[in-house]
PDB file of N, CA and C in Angstrom:
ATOM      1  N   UNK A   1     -83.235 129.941 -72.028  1.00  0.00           N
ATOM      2  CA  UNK A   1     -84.199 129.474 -72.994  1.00  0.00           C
ATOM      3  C   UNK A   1     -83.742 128.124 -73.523  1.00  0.00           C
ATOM      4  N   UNK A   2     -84.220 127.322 -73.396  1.00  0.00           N
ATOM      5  CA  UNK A   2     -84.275 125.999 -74.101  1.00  0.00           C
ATOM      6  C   UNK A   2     -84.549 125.749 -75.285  1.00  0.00           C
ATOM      7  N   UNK A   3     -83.188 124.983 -76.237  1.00  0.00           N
ATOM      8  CA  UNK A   3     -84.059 124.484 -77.366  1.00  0.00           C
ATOM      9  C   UNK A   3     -84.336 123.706 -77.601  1.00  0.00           C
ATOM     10  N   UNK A   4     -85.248 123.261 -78.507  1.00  0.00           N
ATOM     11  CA  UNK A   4     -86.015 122.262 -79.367  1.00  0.00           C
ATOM     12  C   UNK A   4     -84.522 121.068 -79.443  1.00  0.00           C
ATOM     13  N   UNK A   5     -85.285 119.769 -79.152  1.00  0.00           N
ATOM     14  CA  UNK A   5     -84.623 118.842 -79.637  1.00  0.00           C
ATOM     15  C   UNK A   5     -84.405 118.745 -81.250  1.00  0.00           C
ATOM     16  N   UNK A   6     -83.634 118.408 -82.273  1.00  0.00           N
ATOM     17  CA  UNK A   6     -83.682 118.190 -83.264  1.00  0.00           C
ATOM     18  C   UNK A   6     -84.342 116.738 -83.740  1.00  0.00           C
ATOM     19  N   UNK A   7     -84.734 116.599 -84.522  1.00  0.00           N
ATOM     20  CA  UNK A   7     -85.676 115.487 -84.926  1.00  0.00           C
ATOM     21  C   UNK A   7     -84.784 114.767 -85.783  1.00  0.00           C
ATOM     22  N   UNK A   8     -84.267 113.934 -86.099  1.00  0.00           N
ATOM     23  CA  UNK A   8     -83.375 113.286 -86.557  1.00  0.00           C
ATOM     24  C   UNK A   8     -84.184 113.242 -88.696  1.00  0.00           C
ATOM     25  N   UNK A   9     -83.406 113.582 -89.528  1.00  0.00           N
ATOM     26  CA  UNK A   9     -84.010 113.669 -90.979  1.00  0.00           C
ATOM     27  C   UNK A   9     -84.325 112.529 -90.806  1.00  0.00           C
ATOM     28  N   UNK A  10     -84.127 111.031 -90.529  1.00  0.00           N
ATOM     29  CA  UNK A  10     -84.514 109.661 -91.268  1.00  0.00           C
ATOM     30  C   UNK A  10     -86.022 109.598 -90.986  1.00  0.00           C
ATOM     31  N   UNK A  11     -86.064 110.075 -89.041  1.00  0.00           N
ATOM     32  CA  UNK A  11     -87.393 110.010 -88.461  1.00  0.00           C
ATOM     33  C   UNK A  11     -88.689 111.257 -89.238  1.00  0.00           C
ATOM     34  N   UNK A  12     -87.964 112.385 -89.223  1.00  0.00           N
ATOM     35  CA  UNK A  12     -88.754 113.714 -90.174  1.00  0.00           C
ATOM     36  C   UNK A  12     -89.218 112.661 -91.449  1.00  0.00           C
ATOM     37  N   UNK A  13     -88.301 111.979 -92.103  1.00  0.00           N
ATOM     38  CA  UNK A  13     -89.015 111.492 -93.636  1.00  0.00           C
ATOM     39  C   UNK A  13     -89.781 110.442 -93.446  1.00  0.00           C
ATOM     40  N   UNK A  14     -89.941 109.816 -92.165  1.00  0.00           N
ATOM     41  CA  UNK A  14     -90.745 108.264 -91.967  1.00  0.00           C
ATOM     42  C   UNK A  14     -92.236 109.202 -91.547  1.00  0.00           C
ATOM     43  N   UNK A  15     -91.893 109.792 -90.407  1.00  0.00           N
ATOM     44  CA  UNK A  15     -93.038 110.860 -90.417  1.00  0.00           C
ATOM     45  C   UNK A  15     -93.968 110.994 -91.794  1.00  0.00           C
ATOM     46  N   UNK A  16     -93.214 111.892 -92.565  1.00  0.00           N
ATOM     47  CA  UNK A  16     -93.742 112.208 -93.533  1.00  0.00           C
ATOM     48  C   UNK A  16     -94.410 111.056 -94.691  1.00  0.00           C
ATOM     49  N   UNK A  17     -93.380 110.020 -94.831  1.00  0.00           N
ATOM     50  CA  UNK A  17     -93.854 109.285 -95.660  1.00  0.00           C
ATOM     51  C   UNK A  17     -95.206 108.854 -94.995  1.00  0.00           C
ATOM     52  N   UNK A  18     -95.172 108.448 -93.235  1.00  0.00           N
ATOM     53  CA  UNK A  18     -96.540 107.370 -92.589  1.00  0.00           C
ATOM     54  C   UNK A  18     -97.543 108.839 -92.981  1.00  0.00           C
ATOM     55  N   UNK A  19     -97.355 109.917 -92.913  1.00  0.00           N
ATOM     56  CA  UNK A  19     -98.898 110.632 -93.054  1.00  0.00           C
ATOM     57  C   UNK A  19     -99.224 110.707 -94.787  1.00  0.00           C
ATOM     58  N   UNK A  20     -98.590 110.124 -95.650  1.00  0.00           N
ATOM     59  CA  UNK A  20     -98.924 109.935 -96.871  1.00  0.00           C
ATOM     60  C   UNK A  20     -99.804 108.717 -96.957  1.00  0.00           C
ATOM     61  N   UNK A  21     -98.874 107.943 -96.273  1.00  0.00           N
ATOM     62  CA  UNK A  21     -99.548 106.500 -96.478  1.00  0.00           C
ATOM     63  C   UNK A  21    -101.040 106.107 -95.642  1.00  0.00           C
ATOM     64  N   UNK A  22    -100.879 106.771 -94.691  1.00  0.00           N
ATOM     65  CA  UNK A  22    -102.643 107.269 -93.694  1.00  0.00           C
ATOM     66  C   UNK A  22    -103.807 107.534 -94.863  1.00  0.00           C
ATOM     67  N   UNK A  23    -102.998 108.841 -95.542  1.00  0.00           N
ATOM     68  CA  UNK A  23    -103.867 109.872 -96.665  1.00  0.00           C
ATOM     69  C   UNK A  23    -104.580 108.718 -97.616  1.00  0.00           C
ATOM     70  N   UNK A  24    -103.561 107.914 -98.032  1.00  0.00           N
ATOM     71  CA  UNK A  24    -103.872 107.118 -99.293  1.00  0.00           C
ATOM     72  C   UNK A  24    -104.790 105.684 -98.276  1.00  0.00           C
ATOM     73  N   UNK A  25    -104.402 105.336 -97.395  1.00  0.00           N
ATOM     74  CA  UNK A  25    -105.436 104.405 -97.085  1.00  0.00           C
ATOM     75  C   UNK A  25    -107.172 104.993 -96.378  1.00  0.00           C
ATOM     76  N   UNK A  26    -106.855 105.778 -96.561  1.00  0.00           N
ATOM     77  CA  UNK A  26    -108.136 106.506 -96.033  1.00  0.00           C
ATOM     78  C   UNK A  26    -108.995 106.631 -97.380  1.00  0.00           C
ATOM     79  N   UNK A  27    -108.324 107.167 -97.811  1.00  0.00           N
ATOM     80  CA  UNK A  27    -108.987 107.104 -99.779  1.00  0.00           C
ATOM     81  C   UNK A  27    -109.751 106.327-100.197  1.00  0.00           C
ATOM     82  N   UNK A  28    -108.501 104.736 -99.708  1.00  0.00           N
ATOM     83  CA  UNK A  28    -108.946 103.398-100.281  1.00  0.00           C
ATOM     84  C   UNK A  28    -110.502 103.217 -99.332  1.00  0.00           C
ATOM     85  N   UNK A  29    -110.634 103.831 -98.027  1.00  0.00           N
ATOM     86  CA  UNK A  29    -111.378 103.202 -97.278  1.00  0.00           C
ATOM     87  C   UNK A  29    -112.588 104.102 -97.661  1.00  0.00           C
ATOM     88  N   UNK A  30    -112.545 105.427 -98.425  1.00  0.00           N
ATOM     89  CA  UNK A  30    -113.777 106.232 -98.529  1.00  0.00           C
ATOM     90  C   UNK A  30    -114.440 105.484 -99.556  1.00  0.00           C
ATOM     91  N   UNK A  31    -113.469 104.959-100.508  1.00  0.00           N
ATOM     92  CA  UNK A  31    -114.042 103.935-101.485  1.00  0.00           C
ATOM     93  C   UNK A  31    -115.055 102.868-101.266  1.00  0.00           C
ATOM     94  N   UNK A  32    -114.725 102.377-100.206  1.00  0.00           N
ATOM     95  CA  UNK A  32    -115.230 100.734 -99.634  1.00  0.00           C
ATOM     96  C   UNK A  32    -116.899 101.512 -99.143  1.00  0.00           C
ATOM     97  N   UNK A  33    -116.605 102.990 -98.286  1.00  0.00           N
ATOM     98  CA  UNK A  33    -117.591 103.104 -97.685  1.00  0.00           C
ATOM     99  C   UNK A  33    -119.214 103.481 -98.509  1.00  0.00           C
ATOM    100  N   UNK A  34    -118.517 104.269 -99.899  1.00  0.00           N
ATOM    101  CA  UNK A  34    -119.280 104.216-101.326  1.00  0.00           C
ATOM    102  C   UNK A  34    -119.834 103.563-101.590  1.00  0.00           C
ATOM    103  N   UNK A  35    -118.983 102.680-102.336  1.00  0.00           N
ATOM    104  CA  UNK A  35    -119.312 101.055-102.737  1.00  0.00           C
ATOM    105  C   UNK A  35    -119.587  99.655-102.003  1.00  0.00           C
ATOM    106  N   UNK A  36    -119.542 100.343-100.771  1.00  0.00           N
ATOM    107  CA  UNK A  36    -119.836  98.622-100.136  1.00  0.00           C
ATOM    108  C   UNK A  36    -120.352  97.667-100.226  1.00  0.00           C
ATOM    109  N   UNK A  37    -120.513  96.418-100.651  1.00  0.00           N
ATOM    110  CA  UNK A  37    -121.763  95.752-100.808  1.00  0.00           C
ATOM    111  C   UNK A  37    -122.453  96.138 -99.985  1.00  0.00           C
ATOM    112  N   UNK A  38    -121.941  95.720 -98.782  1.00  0.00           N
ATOM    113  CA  UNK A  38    -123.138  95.918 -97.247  1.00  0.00           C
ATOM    114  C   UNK A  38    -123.076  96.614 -96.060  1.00  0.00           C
ATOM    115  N   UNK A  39    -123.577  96.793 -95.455  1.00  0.00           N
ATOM    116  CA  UNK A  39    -123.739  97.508 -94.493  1.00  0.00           C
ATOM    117  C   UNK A  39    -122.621  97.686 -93.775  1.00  0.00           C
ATOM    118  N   UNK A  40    -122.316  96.321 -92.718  1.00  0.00           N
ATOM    119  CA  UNK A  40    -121.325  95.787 -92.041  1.00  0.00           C
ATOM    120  C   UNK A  40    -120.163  96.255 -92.915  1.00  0.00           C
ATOM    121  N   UNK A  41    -119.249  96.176 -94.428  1.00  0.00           N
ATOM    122  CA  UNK A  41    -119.080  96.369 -94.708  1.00  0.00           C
ATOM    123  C   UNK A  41    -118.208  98.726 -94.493  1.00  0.00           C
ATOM    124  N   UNK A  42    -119.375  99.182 -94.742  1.00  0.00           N
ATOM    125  CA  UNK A  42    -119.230  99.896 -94.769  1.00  0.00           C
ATOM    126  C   UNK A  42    -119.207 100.763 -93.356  1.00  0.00           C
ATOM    127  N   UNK A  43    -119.589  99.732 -92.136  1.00  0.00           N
ATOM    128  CA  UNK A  43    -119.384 100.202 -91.113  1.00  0.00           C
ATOM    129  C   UNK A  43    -117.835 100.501 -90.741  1.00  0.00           C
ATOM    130  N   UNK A  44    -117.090  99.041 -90.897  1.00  0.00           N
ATOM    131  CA  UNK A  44    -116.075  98.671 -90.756  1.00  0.00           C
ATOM    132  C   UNK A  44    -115.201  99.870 -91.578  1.00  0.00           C
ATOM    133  N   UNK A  45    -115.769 100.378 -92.697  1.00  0.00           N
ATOM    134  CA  UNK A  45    -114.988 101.107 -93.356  1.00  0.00           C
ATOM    135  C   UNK A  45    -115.062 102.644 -92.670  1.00  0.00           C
ATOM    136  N   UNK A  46    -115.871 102.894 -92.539  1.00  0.00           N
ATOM    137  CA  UNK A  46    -115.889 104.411 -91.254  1.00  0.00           C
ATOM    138  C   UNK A  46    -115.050 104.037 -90.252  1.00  0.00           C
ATOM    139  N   UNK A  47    -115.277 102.943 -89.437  1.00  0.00           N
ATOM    140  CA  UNK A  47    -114.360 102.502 -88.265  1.00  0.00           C
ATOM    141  C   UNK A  47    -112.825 102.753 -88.417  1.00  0.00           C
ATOM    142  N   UNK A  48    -112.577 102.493 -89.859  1.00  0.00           N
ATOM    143  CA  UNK A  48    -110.886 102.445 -90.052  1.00  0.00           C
ATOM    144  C   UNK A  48    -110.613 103.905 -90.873  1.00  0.00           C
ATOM    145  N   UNK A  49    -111.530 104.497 -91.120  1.00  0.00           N
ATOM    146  CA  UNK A  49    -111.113 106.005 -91.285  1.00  0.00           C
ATOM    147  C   UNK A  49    -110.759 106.573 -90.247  1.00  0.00           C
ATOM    148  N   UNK A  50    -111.564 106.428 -88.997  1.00  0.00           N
ATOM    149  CA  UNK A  50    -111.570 106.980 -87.950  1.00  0.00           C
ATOM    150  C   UNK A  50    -110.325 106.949 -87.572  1.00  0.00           C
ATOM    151  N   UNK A  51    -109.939 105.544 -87.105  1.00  0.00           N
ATOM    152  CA  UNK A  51    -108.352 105.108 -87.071  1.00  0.00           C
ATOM    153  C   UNK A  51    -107.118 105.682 -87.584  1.00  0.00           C
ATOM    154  N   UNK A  52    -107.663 106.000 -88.944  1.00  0.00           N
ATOM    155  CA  UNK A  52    -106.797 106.453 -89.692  1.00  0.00           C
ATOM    156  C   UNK A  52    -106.691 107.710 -89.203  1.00  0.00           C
ATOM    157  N   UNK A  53    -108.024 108.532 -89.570  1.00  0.00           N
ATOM    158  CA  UNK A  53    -107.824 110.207 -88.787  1.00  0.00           C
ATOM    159  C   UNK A  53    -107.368 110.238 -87.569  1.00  0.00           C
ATOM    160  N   UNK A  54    -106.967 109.308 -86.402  1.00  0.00           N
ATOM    161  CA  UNK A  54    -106.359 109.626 -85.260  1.00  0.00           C
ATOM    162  C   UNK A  54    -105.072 109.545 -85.079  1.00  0.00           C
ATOM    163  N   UNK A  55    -104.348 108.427 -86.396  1.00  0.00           N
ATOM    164  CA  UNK A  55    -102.874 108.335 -86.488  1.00  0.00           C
ATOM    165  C   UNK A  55    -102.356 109.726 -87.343  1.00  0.00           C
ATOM    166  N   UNK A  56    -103.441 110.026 -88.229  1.00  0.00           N
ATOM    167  CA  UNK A  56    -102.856 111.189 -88.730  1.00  0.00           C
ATOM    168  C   UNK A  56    -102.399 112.379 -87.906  1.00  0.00           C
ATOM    169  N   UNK A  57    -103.512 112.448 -87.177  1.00  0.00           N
ATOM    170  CA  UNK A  57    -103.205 113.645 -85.896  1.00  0.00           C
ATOM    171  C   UNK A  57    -102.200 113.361 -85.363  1.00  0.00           C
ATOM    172  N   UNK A  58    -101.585 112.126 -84.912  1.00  0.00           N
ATOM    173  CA  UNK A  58    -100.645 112.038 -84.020  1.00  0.00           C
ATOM    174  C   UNK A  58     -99.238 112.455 -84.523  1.00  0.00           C
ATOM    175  N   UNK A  59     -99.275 111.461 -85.661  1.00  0.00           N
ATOM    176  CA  UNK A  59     -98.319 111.465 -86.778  1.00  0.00           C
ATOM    177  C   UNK A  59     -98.209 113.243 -87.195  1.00  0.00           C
ATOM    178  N   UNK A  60     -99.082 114.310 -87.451  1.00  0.00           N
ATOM    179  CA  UNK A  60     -99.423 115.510 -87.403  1.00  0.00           C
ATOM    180  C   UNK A  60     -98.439 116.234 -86.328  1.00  0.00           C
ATOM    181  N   UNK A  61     -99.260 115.872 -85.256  1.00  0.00           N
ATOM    182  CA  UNK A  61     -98.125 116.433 -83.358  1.00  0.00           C
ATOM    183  C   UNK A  61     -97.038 115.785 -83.652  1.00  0.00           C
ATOM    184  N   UNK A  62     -96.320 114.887 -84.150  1.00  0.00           N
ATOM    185  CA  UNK A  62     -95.038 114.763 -83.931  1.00  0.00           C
ATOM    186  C   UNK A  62     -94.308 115.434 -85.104  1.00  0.00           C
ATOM    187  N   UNK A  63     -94.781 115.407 -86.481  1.00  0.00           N
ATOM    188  CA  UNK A  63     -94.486 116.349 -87.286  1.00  0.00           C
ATOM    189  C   UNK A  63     -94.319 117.898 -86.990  1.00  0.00           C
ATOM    190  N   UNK A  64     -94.872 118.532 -86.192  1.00  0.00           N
ATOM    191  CA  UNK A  64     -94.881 119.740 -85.750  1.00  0.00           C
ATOM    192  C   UNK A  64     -94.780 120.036 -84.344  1.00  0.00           C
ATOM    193  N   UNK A  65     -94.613 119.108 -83.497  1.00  0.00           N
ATOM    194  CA  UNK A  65     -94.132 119.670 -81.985  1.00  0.00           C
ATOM    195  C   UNK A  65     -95.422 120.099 -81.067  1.00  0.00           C
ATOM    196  N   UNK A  66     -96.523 119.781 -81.951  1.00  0.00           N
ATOM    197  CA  UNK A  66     -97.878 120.531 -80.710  1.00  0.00           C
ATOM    198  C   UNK A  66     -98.279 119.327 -80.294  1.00  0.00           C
ATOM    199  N   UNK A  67     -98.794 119.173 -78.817  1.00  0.00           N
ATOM    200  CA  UNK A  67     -99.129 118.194 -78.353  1.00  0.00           C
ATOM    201  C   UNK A  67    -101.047 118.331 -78.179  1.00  0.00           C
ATOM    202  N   UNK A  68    -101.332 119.448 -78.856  1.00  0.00           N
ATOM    203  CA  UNK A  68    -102.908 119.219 -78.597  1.00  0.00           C
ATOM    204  C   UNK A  68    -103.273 118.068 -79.730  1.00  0.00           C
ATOM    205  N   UNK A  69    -102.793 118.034 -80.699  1.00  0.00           N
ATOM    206  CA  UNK A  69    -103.222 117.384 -81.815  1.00  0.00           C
ATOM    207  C   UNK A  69    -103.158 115.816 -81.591  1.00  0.00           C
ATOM    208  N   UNK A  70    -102.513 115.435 -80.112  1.00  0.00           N
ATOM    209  CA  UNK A  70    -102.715 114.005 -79.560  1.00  0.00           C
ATOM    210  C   UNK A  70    -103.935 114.220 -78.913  1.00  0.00           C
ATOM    211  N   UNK A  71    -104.380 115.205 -78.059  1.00  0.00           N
ATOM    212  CA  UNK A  71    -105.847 115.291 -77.314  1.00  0.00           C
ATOM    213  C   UNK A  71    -106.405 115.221 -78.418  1.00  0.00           C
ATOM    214  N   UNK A  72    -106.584 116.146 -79.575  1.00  0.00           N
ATOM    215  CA  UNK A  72    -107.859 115.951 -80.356  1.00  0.00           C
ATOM    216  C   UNK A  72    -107.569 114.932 -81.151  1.00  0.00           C
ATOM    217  N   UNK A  73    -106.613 113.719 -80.811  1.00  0.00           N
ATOM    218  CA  UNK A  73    -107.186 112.192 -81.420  1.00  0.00           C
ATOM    219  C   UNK A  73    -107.223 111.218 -80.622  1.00  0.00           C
ATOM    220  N   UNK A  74    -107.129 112.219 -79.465  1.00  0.00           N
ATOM    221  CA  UNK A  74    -108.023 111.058 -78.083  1.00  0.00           C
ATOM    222  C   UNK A  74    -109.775 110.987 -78.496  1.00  0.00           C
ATOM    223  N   UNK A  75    -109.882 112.513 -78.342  1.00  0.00           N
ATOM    224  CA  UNK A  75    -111.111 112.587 -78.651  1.00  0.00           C
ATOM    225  C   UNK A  75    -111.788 111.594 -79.656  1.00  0.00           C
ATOM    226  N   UNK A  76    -111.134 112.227 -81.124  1.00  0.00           N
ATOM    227  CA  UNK A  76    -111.257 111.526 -82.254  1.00  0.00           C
ATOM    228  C   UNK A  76    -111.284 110.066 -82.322  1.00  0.00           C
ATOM    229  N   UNK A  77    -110.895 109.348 -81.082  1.00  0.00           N
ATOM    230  CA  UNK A  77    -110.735 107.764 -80.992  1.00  0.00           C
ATOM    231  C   UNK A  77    -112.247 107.660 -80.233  1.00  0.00           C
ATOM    232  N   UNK A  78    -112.518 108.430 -79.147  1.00  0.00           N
ATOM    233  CA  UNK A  78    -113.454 108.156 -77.998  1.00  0.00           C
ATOM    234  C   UNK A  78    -114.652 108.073 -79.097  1.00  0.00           C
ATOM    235  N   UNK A  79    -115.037 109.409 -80.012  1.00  0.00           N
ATOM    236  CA  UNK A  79    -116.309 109.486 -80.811  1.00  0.00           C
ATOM    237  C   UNK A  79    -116.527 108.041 -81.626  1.00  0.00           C
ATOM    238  N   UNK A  80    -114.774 107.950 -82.438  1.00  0.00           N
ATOM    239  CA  UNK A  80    -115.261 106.923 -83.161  1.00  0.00           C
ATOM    240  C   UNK A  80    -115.757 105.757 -82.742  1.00  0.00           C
ATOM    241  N   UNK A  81    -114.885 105.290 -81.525  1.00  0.00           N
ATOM    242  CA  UNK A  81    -115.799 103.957 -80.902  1.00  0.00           C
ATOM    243  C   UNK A  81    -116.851 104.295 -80.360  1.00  0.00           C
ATOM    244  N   UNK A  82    -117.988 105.318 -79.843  1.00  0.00           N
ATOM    245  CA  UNK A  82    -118.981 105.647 -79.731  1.00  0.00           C
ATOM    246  C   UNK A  82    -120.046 105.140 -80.942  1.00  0.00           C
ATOM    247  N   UNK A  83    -119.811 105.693 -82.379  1.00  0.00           N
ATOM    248  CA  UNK A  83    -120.326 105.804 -82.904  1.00  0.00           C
ATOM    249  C   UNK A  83    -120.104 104.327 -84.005  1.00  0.00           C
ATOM    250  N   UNK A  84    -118.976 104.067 -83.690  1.00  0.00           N
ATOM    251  CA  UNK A  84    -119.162 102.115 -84.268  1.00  0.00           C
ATOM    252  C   UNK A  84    -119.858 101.579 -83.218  1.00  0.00           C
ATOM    253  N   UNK A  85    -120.129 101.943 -81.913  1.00  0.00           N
ATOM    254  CA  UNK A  85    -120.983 100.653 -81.650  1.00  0.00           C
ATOM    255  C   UNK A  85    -122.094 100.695 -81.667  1.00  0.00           C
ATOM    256  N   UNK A  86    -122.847 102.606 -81.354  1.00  0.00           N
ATOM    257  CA  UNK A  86    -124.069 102.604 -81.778  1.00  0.00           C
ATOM    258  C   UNK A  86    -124.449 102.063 -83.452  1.00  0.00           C
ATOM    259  N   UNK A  87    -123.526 102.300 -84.644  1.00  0.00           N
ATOM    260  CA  UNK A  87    -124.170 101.667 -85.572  1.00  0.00           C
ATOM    261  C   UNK A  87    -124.414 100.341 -85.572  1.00  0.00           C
ATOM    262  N   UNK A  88    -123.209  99.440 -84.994  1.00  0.00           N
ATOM    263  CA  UNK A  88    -123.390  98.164 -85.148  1.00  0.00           C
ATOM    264  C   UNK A  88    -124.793  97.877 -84.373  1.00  0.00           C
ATOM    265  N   UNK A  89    -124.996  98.431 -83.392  1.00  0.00           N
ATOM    266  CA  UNK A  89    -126.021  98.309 -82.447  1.00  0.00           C
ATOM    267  C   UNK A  89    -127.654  98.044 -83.354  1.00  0.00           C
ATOM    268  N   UNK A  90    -127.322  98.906 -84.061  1.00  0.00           N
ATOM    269  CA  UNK A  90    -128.628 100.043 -85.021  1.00  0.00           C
ATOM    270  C   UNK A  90    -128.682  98.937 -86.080  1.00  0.00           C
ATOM    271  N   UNK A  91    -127.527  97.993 -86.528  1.00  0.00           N
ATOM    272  CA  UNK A  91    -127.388  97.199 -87.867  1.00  0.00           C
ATOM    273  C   UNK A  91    -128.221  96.120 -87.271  1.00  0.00           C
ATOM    274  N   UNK A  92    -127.654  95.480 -85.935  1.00  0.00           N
ATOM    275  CA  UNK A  92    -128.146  94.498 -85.499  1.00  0.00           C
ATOM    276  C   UNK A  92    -129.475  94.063 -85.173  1.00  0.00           C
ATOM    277  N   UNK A  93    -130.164  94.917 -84.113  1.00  0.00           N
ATOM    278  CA  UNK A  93    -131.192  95.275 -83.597  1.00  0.00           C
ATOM    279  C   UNK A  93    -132.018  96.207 -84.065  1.00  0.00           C
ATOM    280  N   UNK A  94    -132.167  97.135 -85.172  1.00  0.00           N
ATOM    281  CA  UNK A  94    -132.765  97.974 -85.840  1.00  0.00           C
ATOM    282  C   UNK A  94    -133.064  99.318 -85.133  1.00  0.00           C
ATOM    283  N   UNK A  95    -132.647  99.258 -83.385  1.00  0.00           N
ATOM    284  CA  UNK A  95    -132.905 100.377 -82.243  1.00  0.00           C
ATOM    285  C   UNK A  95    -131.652 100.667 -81.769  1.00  0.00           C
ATOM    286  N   UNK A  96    -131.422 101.526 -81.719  1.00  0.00           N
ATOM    287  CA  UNK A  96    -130.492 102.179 -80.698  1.00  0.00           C
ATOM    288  C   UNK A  96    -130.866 102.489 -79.234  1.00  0.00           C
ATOM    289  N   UNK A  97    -132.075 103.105 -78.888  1.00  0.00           N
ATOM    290  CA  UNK A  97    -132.440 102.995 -77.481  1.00  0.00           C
ATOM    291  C   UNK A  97    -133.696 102.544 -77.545  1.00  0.00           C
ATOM    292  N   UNK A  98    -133.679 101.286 -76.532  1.00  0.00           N
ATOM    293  CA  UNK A  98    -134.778 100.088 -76.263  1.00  0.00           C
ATOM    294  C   UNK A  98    -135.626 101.113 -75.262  1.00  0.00           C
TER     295      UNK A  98
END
């Protein structure tokens, strides 16, 4: 039986601190998406949540050793650029399918 590599404490607390600091810029960005002046604006601000929710996952799998939680922020990357370009699409042109 094989064991687990040990994770070194400095790397465990950088871990920990980057999924705090994800938490809190995501916050800042639910804010922007509230209040935005504009549109563009608030696109950009979903766009970098998204971002954010995919480092968390990762940052997540390396915190805990499961490697699905990198697939589901593959995923989580694929939707979000899906869905920034249909909005930008939708901002620009007022259609999504011509």
């Amino acid at each position: 039986m094989a064991s687990e590599a040990a994770v070194p404490a400095f790397l465990d607390d950088a871990i920990q601190a980057s999924l705090v600091v994800a938490a809190l810029l995501t916050l800042a960005c639910s804010y922007r998406v509230i209040q935005g002046p504009t549109v563009p604006d608030r696109v950009v601000a979903l766009d970098t949540i998204g971002t954010n929710v995919v480092a968390i996952g990762v940052l997540f799998a390396l915190a805990t050793g499961r490697g699905l939680f990198v697939l589901i922020g593959l995923v989580l990357a694929i939707v979000g650029f899906v869905s920034t370009v249909t909005v930008a699409k939708y901002v620009i042109e007022g259609d999504i399918i011509q």
